[in-house]
N, C-alpha and C. Protein backbone atom coordinates (compact mmCIF):
# COMPACT_ATOMS: atom_id res chain seq x y z
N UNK A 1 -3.94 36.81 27.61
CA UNK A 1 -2.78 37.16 26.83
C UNK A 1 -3.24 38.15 25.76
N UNK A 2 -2.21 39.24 25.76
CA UNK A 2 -3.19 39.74 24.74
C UNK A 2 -2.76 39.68 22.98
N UNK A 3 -3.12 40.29 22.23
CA UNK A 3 -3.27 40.06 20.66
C UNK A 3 -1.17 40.61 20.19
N UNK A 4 -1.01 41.11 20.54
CA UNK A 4 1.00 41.27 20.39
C UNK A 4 1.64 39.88 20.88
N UNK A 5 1.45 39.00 22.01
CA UNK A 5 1.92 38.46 22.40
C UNK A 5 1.37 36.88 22.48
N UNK A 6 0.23 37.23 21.88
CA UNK A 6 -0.35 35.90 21.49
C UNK A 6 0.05 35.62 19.86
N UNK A 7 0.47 36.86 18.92
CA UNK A 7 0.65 36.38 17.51
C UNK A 7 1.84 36.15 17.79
N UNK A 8 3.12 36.62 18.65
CA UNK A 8 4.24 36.85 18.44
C UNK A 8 4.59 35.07 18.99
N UNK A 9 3.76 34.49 19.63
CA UNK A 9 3.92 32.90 20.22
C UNK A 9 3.14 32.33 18.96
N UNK A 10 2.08 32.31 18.11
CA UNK A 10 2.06 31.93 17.05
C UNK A 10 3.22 31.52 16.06
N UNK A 11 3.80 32.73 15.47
CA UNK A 11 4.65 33.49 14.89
C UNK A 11 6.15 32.25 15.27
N UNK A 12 6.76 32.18 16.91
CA UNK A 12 7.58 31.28 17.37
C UNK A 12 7.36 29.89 16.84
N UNK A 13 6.12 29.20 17.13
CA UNK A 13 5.59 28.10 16.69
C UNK A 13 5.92 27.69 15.53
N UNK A 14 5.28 28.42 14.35
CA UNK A 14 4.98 28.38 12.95
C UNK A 14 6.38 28.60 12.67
N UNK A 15 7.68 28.85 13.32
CA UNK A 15 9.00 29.14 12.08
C UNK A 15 9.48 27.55 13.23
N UNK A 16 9.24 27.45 14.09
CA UNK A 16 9.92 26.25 14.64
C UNK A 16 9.08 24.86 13.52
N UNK A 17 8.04 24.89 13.37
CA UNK A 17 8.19 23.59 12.60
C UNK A 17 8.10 23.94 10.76
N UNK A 18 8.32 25.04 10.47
CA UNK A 18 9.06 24.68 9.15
C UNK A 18 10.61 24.99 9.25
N UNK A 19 11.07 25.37 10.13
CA UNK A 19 12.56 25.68 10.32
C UNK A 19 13.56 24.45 10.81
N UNK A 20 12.66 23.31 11.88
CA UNK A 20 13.63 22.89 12.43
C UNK A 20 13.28 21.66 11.98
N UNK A 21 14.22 20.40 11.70
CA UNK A 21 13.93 19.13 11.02
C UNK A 21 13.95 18.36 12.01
N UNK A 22 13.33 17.22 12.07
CA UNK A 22 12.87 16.51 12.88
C UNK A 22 13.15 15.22 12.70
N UNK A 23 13.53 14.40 13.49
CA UNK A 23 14.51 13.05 13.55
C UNK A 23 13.19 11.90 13.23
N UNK A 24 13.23 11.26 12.18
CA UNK A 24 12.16 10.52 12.24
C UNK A 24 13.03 9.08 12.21
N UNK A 25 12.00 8.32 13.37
CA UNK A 25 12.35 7.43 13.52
C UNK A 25 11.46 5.66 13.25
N UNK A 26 11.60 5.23 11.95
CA UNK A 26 10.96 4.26 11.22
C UNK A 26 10.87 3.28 11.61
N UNK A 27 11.84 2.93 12.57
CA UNK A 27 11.67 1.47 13.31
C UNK A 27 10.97 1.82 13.86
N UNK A 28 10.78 2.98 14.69
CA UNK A 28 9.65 2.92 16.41
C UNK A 28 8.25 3.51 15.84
N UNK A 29 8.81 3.49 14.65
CA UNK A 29 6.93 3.67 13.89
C UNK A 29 6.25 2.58 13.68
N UNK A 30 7.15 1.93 13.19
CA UNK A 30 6.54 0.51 12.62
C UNK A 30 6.29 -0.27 14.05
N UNK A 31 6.72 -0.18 14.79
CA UNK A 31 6.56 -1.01 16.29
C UNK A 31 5.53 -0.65 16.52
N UNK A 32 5.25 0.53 16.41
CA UNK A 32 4.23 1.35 17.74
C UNK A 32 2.74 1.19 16.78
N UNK A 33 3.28 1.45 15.19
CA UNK A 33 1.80 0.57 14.36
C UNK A 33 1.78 -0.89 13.91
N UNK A 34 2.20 -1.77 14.91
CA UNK A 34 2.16 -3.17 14.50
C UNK A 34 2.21 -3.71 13.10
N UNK A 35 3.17 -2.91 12.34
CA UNK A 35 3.01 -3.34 10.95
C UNK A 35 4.09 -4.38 11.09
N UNK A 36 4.10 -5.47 10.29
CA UNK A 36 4.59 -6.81 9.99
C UNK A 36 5.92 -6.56 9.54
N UNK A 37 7.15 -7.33 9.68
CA UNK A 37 8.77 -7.06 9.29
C UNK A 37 8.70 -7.39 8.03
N UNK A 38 8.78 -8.50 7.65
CA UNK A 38 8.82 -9.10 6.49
C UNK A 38 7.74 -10.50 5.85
N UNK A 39 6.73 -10.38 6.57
CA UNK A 39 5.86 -10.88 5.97
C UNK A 39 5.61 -11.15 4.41
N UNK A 40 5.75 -12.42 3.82
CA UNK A 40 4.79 -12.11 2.50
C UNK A 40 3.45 -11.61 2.11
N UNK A 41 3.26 -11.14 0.98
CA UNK A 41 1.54 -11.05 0.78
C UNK A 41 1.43 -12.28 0.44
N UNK A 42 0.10 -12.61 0.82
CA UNK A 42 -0.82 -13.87 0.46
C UNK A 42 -1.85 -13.99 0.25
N UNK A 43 -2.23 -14.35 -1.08
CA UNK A 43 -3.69 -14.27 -1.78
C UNK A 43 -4.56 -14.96 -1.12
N UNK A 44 -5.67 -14.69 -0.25
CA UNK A 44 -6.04 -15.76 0.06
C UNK A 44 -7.21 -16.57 -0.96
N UNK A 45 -7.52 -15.88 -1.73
CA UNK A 45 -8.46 -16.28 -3.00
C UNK A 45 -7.92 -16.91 -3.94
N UNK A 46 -6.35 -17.23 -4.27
CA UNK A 46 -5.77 -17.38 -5.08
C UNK A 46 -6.03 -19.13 -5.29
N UNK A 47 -5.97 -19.68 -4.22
CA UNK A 47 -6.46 -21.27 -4.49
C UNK A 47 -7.99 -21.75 -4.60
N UNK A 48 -8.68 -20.34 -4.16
CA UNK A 48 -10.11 -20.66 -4.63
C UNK A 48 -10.87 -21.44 -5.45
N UNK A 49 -10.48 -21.00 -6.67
CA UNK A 49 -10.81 -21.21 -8.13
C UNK A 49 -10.03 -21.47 -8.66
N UNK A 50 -9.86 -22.43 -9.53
CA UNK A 50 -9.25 -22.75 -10.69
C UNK A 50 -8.83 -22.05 -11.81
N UNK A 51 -8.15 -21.90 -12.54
CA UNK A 51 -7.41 -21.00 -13.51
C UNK A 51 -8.25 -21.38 -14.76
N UNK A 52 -8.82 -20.50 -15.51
CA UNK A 52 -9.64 -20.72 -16.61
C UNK A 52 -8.38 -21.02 -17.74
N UNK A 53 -7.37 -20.79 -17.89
CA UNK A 53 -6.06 -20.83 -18.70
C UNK A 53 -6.00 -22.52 -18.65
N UNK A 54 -5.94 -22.87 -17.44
CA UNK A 54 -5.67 -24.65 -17.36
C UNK A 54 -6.57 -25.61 -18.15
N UNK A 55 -8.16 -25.18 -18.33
CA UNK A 55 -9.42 -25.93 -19.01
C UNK A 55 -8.58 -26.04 -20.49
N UNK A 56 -8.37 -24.78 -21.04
CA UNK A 56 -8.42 -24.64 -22.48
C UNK A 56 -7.09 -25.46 -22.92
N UNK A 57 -6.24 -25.88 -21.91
CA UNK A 57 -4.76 -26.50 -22.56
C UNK A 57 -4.81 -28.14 -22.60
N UNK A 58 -6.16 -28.74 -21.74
CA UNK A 58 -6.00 -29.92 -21.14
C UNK A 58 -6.96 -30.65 -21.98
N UNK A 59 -7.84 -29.81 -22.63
CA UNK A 59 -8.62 -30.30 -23.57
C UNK A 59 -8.15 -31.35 -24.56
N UNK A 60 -8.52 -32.63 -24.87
CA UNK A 60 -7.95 -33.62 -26.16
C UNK A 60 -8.51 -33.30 -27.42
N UNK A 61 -9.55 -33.16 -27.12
CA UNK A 61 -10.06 -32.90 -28.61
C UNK A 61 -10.13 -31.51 -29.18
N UNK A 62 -9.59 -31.92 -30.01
CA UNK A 62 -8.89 -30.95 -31.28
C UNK A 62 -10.80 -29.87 -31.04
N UNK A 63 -9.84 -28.24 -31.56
CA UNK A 63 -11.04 -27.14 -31.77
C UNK A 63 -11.52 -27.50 -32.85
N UNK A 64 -13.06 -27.27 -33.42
CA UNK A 64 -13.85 -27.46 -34.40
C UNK A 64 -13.29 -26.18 -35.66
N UNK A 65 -12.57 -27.21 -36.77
CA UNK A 65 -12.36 -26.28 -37.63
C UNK A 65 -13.77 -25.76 -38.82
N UNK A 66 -13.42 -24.79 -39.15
CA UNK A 66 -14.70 -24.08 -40.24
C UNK A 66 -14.15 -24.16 -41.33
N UNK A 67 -14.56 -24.72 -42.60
CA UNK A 67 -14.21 -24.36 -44.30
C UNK A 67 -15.17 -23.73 -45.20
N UNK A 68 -14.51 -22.65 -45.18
CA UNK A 68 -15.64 -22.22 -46.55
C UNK A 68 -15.64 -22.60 -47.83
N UNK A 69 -16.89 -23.44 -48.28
CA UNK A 69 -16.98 -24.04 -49.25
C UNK A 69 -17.06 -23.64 -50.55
């Protein structure tokens, strides 16, 4: 092919995909990448450990007060 008729099929190409809009279709995306419908997220670390917030409330004995004498 030569260099006229190889830019001029470039040239066709390049105005067809910024010119023409294209039907996108979100359901058959999500199918075709196995992404989840409505799944929750779920921490799975979240019951790991214990909440450092819970130690400091459950405590009985009173915090050590300071007086300056």
């Amino acid at each position: 092919m030569g260099r006229g008729r190889q830019k001029a099929k470039h040239t066709k190409i390049a105005r067809e995909l910024k010119y023409d809009t294209y039907s996108l279709n979100i359901n058959a995306l999500e199918r075709e990448l196995g992404a989840p419908h409505e799944d929750p997220y779920e921490d799975k670390w979240a019951d790991q450990y214990a909440d450092d917030d819970e130690d400091d409330d459950a405590s009985d004995s009173p915090s050590p007060t300071f007086h300056k004498a």
